[in-house]
C-alpha atoms as a PDB file:
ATOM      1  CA  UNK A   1      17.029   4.454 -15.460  1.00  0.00           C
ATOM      2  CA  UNK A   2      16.082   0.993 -17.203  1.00  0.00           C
ATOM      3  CA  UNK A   3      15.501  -0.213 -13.522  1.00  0.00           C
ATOM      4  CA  UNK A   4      13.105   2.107 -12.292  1.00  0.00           C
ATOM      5  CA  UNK A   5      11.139   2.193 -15.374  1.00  0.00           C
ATOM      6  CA  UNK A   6      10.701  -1.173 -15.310  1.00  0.00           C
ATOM      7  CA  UNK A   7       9.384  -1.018 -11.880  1.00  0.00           C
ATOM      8  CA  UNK A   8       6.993   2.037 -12.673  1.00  0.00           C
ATOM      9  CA  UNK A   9       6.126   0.161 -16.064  1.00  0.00           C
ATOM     10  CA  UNK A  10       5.288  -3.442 -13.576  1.00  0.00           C
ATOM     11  CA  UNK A  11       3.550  -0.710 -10.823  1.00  0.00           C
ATOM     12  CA  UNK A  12       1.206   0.218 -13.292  1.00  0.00           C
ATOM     13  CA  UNK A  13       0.431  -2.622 -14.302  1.00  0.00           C
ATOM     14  CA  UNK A  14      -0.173  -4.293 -10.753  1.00  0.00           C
ATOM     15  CA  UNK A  15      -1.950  -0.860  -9.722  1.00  0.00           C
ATOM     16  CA  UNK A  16      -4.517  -1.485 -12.813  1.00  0.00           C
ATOM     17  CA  UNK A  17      -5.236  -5.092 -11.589  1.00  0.00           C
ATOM     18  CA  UNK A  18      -5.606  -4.371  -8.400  1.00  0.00           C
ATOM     19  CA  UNK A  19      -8.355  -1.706  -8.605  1.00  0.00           C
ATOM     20  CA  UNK A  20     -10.155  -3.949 -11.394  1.00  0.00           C
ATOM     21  CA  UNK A  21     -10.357  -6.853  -7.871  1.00  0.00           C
ATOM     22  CA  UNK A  22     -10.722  -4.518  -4.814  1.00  0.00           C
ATOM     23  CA  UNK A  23     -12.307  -1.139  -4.296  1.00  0.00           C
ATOM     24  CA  UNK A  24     -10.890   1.835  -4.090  1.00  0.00           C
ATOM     25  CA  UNK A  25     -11.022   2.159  -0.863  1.00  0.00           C
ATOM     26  CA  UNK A  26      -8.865  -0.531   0.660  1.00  0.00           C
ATOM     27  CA  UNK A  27      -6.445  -0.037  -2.753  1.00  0.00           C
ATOM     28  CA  UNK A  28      -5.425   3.389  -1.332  1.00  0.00           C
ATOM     29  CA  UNK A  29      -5.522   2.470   2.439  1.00  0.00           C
ATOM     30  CA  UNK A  30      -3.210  -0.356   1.713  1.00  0.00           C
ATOM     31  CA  UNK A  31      -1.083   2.706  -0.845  1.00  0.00           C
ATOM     32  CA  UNK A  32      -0.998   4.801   2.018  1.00  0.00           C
ATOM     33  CA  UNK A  33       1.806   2.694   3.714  1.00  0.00           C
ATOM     34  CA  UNK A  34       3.910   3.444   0.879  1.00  0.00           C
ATOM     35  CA  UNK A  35       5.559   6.113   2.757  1.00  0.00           C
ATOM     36  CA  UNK A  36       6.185   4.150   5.846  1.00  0.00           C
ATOM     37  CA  UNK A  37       7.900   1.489   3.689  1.00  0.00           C
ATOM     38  CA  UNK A  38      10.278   4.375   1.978  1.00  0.00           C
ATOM     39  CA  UNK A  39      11.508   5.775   5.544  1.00  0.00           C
ATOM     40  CA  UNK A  40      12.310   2.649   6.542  1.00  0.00           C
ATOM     41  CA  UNK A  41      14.732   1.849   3.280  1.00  0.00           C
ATOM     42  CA  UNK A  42      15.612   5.754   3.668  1.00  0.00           C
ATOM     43  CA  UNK A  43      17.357   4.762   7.120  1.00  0.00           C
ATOM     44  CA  UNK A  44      18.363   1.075   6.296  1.00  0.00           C
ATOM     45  CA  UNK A  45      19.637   1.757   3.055  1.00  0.00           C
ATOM     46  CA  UNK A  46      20.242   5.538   2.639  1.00  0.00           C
ATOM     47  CA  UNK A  47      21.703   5.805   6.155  1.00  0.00           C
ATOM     48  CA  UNK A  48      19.529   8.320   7.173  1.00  0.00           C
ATOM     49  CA  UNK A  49      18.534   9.188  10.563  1.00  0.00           C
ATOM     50  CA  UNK A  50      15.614  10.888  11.582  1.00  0.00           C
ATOM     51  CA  UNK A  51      15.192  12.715  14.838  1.00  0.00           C
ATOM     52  CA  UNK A  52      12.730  10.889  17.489  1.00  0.00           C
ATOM     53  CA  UNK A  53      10.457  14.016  17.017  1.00  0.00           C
ATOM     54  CA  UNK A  54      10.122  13.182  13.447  1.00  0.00           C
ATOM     55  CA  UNK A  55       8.591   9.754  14.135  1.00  0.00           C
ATOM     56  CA  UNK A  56       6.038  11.122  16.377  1.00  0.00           C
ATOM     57  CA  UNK A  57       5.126  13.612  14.205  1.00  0.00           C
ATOM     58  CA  UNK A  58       5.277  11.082  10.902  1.00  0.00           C
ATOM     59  CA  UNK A  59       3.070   8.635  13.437  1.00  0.00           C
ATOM     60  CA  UNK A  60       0.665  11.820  14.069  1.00  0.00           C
ATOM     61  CA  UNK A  61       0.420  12.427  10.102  1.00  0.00           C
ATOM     62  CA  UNK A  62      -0.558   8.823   9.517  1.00  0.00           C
ATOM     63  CA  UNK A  63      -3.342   9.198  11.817  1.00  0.00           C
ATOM     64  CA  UNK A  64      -4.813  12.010   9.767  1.00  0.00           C
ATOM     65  CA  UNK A  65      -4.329   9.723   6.739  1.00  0.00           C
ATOM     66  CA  UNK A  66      -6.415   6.997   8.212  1.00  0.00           C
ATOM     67  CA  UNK A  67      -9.188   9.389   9.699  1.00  0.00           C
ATOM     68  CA  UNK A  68      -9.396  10.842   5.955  1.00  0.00           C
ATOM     69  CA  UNK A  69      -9.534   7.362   4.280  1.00  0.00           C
ATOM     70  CA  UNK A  70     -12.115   5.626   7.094  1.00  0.00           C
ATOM     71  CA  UNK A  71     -14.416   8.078   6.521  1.00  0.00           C
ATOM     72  CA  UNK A  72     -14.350   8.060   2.277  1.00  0.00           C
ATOM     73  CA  UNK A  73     -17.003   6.011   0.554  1.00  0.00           C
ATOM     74  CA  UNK A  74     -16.648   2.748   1.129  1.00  0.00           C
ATOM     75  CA  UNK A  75     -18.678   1.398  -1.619  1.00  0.00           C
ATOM     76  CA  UNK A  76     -17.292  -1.579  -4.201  1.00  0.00           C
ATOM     77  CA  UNK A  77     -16.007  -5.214  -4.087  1.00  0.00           C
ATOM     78  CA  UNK A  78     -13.040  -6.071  -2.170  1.00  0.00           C
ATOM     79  CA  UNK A  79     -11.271  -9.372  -2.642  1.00  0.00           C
ATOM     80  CA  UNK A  80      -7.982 -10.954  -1.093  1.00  0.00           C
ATOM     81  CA  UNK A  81      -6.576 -11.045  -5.079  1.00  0.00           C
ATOM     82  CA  UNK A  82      -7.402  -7.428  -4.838  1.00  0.00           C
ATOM     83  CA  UNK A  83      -5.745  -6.455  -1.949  1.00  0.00           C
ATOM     84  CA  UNK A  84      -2.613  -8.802  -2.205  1.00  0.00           C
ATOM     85  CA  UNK A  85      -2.319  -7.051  -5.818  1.00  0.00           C
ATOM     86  CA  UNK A  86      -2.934  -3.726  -4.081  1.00  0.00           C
ATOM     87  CA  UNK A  87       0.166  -4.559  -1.458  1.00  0.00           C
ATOM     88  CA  UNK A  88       2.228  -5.656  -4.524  1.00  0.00           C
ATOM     89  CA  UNK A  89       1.887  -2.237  -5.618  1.00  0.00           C
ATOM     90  CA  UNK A  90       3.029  -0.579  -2.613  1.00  0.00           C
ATOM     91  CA  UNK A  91       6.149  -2.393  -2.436  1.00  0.00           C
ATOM     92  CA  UNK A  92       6.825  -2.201  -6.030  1.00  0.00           C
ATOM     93  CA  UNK A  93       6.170   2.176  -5.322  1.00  0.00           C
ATOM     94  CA  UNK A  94       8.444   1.782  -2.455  1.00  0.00           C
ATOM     95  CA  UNK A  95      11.561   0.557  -4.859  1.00  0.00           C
ATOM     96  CA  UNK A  96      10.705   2.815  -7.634  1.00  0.00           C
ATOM     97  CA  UNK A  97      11.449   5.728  -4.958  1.00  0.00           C
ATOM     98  CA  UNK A  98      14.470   4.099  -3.937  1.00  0.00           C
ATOM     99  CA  UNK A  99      15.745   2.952  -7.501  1.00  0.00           C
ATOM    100  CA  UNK A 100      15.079   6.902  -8.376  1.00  0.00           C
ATOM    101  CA  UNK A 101      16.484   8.101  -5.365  1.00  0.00           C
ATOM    102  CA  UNK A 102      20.115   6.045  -6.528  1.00  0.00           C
ATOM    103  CA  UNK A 103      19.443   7.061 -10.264  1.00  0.00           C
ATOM    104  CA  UNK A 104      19.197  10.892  -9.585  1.00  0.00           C
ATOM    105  CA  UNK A 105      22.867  10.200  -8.261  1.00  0.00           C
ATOM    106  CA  UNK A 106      24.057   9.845 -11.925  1.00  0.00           C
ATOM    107  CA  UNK A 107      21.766  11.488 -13.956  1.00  0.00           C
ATOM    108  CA  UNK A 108      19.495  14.957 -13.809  1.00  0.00           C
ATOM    109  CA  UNK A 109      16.112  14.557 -13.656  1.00  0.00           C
ATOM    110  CA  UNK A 110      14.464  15.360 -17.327  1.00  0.00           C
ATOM    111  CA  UNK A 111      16.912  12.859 -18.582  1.00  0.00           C
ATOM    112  CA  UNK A 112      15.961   9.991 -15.794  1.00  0.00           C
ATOM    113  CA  UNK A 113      12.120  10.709 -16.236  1.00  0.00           C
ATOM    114  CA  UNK A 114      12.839  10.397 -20.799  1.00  0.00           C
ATOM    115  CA  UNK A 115      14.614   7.029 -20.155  1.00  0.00           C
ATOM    116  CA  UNK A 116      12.808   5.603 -17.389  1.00  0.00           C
ATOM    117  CA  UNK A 117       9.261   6.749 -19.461  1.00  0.00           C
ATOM    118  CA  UNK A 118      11.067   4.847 -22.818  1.00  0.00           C
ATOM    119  CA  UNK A 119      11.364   1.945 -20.521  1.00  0.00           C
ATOM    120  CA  UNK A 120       8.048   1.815 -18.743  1.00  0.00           C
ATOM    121  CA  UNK A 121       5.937   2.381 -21.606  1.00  0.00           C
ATOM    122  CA  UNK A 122       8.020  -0.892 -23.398  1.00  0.00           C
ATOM    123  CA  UNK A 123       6.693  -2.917 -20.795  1.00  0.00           C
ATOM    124  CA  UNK A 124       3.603  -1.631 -20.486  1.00  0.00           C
ATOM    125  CA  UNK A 125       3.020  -1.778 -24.074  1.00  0.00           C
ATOM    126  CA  UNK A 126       3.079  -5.934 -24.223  1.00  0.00           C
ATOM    127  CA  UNK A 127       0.775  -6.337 -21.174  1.00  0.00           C
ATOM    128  CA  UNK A 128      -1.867  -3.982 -22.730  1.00  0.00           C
ATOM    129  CA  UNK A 129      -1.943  -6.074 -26.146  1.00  0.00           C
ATOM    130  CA  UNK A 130      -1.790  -9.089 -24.447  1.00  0.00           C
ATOM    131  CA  UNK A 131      -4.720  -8.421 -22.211  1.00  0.00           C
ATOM    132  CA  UNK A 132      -6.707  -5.899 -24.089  1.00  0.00           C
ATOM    133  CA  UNK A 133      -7.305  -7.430 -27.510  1.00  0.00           C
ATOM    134  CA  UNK A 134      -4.965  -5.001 -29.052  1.00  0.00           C
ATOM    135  CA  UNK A 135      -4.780  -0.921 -28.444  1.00  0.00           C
ATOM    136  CA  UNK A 136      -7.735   0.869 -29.686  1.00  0.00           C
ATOM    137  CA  UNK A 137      -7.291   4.636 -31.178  1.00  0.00           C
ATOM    138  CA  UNK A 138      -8.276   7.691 -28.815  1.00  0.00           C
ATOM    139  CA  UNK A 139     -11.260   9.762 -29.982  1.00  0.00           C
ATOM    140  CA  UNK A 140     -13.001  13.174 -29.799  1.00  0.00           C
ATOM    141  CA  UNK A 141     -12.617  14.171 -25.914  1.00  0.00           C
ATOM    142  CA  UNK A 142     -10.242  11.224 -25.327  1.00  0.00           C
ATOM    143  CA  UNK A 143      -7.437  13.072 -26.200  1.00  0.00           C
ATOM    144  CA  UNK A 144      -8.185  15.913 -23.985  1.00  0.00           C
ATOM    145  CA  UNK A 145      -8.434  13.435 -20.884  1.00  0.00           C
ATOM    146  CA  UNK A 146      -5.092  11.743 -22.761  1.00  0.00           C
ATOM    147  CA  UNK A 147      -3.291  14.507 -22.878  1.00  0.00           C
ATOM    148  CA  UNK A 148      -4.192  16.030 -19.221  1.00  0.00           C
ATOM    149  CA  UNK A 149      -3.315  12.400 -17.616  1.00  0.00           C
ATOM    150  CA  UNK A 150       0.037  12.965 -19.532  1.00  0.00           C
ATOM    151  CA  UNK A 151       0.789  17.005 -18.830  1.00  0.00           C
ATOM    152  CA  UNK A 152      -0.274  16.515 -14.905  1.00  0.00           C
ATOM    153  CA  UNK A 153       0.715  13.253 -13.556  1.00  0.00           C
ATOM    154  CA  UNK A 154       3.841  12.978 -15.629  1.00  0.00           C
ATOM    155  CA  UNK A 155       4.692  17.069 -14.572  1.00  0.00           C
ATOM    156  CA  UNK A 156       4.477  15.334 -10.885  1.00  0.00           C
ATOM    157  CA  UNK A 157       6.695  12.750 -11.256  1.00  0.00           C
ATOM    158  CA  UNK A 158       9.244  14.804 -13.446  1.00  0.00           C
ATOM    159  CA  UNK A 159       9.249  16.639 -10.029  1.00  0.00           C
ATOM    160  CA  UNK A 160       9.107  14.606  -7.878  1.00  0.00           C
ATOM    161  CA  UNK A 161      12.641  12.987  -9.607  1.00  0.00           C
ATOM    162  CA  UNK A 162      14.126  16.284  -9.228  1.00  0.00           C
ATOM    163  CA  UNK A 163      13.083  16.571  -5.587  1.00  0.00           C
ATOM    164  CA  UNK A 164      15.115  13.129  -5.151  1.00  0.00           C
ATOM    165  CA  UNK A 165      18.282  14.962  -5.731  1.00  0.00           C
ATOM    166  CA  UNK A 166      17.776  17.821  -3.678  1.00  0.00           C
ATOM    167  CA  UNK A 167      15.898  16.146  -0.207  1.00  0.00           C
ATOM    168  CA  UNK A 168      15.919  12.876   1.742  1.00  0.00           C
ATOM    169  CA  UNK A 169      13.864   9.891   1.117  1.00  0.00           C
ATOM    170  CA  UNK A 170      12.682  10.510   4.807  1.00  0.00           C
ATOM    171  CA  UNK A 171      10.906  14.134   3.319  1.00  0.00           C
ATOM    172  CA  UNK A 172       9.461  12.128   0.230  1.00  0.00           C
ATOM    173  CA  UNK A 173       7.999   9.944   1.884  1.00  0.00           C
ATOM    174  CA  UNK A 174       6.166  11.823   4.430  1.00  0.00           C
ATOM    175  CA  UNK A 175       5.368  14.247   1.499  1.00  0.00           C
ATOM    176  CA  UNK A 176       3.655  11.351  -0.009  1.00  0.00           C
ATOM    177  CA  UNK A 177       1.320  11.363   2.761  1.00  0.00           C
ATOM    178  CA  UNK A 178      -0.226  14.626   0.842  1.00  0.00           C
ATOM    179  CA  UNK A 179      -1.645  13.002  -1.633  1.00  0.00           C
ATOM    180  CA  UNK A 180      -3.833  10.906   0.316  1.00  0.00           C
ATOM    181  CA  UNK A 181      -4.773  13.234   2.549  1.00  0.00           C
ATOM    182  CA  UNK A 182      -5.988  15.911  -0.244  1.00  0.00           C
ATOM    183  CA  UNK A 183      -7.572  12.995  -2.786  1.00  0.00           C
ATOM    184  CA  UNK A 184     -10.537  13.733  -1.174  1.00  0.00           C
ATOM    185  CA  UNK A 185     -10.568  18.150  -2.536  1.00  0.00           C
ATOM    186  CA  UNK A 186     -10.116  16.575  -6.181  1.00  0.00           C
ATOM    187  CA  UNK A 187     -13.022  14.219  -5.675  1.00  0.00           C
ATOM    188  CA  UNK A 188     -14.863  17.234  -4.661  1.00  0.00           C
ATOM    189  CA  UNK A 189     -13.112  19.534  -7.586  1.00  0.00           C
ATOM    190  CA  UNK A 190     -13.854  17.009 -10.408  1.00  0.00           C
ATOM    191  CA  UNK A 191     -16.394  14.985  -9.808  1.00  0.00           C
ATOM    192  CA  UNK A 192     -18.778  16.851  -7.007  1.00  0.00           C
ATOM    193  CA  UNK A 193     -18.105  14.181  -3.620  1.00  0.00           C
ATOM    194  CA  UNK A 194     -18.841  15.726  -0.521  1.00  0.00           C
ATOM    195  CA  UNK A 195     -16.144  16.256   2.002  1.00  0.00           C
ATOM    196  CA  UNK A 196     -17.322  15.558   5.467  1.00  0.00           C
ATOM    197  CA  UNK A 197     -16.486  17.004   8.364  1.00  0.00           C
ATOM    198  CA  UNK A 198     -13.887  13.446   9.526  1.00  0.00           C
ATOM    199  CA  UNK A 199     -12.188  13.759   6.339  1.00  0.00           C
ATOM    200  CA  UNK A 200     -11.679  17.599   7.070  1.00  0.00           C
ATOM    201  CA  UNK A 201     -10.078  17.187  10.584  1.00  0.00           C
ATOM    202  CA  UNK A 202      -8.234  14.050   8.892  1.00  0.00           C
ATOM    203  CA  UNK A 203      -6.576  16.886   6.575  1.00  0.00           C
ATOM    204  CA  UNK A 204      -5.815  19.350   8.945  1.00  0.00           C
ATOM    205  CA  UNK A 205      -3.641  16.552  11.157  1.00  0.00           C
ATOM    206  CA  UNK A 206      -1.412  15.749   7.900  1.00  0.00           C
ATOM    207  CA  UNK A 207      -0.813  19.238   7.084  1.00  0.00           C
ATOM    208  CA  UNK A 208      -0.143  20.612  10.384  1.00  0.00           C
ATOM    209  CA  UNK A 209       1.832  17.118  11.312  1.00  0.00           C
ATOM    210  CA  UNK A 210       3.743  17.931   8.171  1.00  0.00           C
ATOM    211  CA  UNK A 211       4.120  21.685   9.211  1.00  0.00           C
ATOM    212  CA  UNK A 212       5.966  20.256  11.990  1.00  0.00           C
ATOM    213  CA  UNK A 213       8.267  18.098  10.626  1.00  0.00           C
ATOM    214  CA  UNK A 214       9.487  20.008   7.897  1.00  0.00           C
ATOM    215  CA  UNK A 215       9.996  23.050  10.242  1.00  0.00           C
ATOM    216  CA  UNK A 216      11.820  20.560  12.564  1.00  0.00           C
ATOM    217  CA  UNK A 217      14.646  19.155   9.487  1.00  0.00           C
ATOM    218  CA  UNK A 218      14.627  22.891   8.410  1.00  0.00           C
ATOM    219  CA  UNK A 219      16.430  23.872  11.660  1.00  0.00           C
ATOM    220  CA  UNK A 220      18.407  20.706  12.356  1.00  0.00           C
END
């Protein structure tokens, strides 16, 4: 537990920098190979061993990725500090999913995600007053965006941990490929962007890649 909340704690972190040097944009194109990077320690390290069919339909569901993030708004600064930050963060991602995927061996998931939170928020904590002139105190609707930030995301990851003892790394990281690809409906939920008709198709090639490969492991 004390590893991978140190990771998640440094992932944070290196996430936060990142997006303060490089837009959006290229920080979740460069994210998006996340998943890639888990399969590959999946087999290398987990000794698992996708089917050939898998690949080509992982391959197919990276395609939809990219035709979803080419045609987001490109807007905002990008810089090489940015971006190397941005890679930093995708590797340091790829070993929290394998450091959880080898803690969830020894210990169920609400007690992984308590110990591995204790541990990320103590060194997250010394970076913040470090960097921030000290921690300032949450006010009026704060607490509501506070609070959803900590019921939503942290729900996700709580399952996602439990998912790490019930399916291969291989599955988690192609389901990981969701969130990219539907980024763009909460943009549209929360804040009013328009999807356009690339992102759509880009979308529909995930989910139906996905479709695929899950119905494929389902009757291996």
């Amino acid at each position: 537990a004390a590893l991978g909340g140190f990771i998640f704690g440094l992932n944070l972190i290196i996430g936060v920098l990142s997006l303060r040097r490089t837009s959006a944009l290229h920080h979740m194109v460069i994210m998006s190979f996340q998943p890639l990077a888990v399969l590959l320690i999946g087999v290398r390290f987990f000794g698992e061993r996708p089917r050939l069919s898998v690949y080509v339909f992982a391959i197919t569901a990276f395609g939809g990725v990219t035709l979803t993030l080419v045609a987001a708004d490109a807007s905002g600064v990008a810089t090489a500090s940015g971006n190397l930050f941005a890679i930093l963060a995708m590797l340091l991602f790829t070993l929290y999913f394998a450091a959880s995927k080898q803690a969830r061996t020894r210990l169920d998931s609400p007690t992984y995600q308590l110990l591995l939170l204790f541990v990320a928020a103590g060194t997250v904590l010394p970076f913040l007053i470090a960097t921030e002139a000290g921690l300032s105190v949450p006010s009026g609707n704060d607490w509501w965006l506070i609070t959803a930030m900590a019921l939503l995301p942290g729900t996700g990851h709580l399952l996602t941990n439990f998912a790490h003892g019930h399916v291969t790394l291989t599955q988690m990281s192609l389901i990981s490929l969701l969130f990219t690809a539907v980024a763009p409906l909460y943009a549209w939920w929360l804040i009013g962007e328009r999807i356009v008709s690339q992102q759509g198709v880009g979308m529909a090639v995930v989910l139906i890649a996905l479709s695929f490969v899950f119905g494929i492991e389902a009757f291996q």
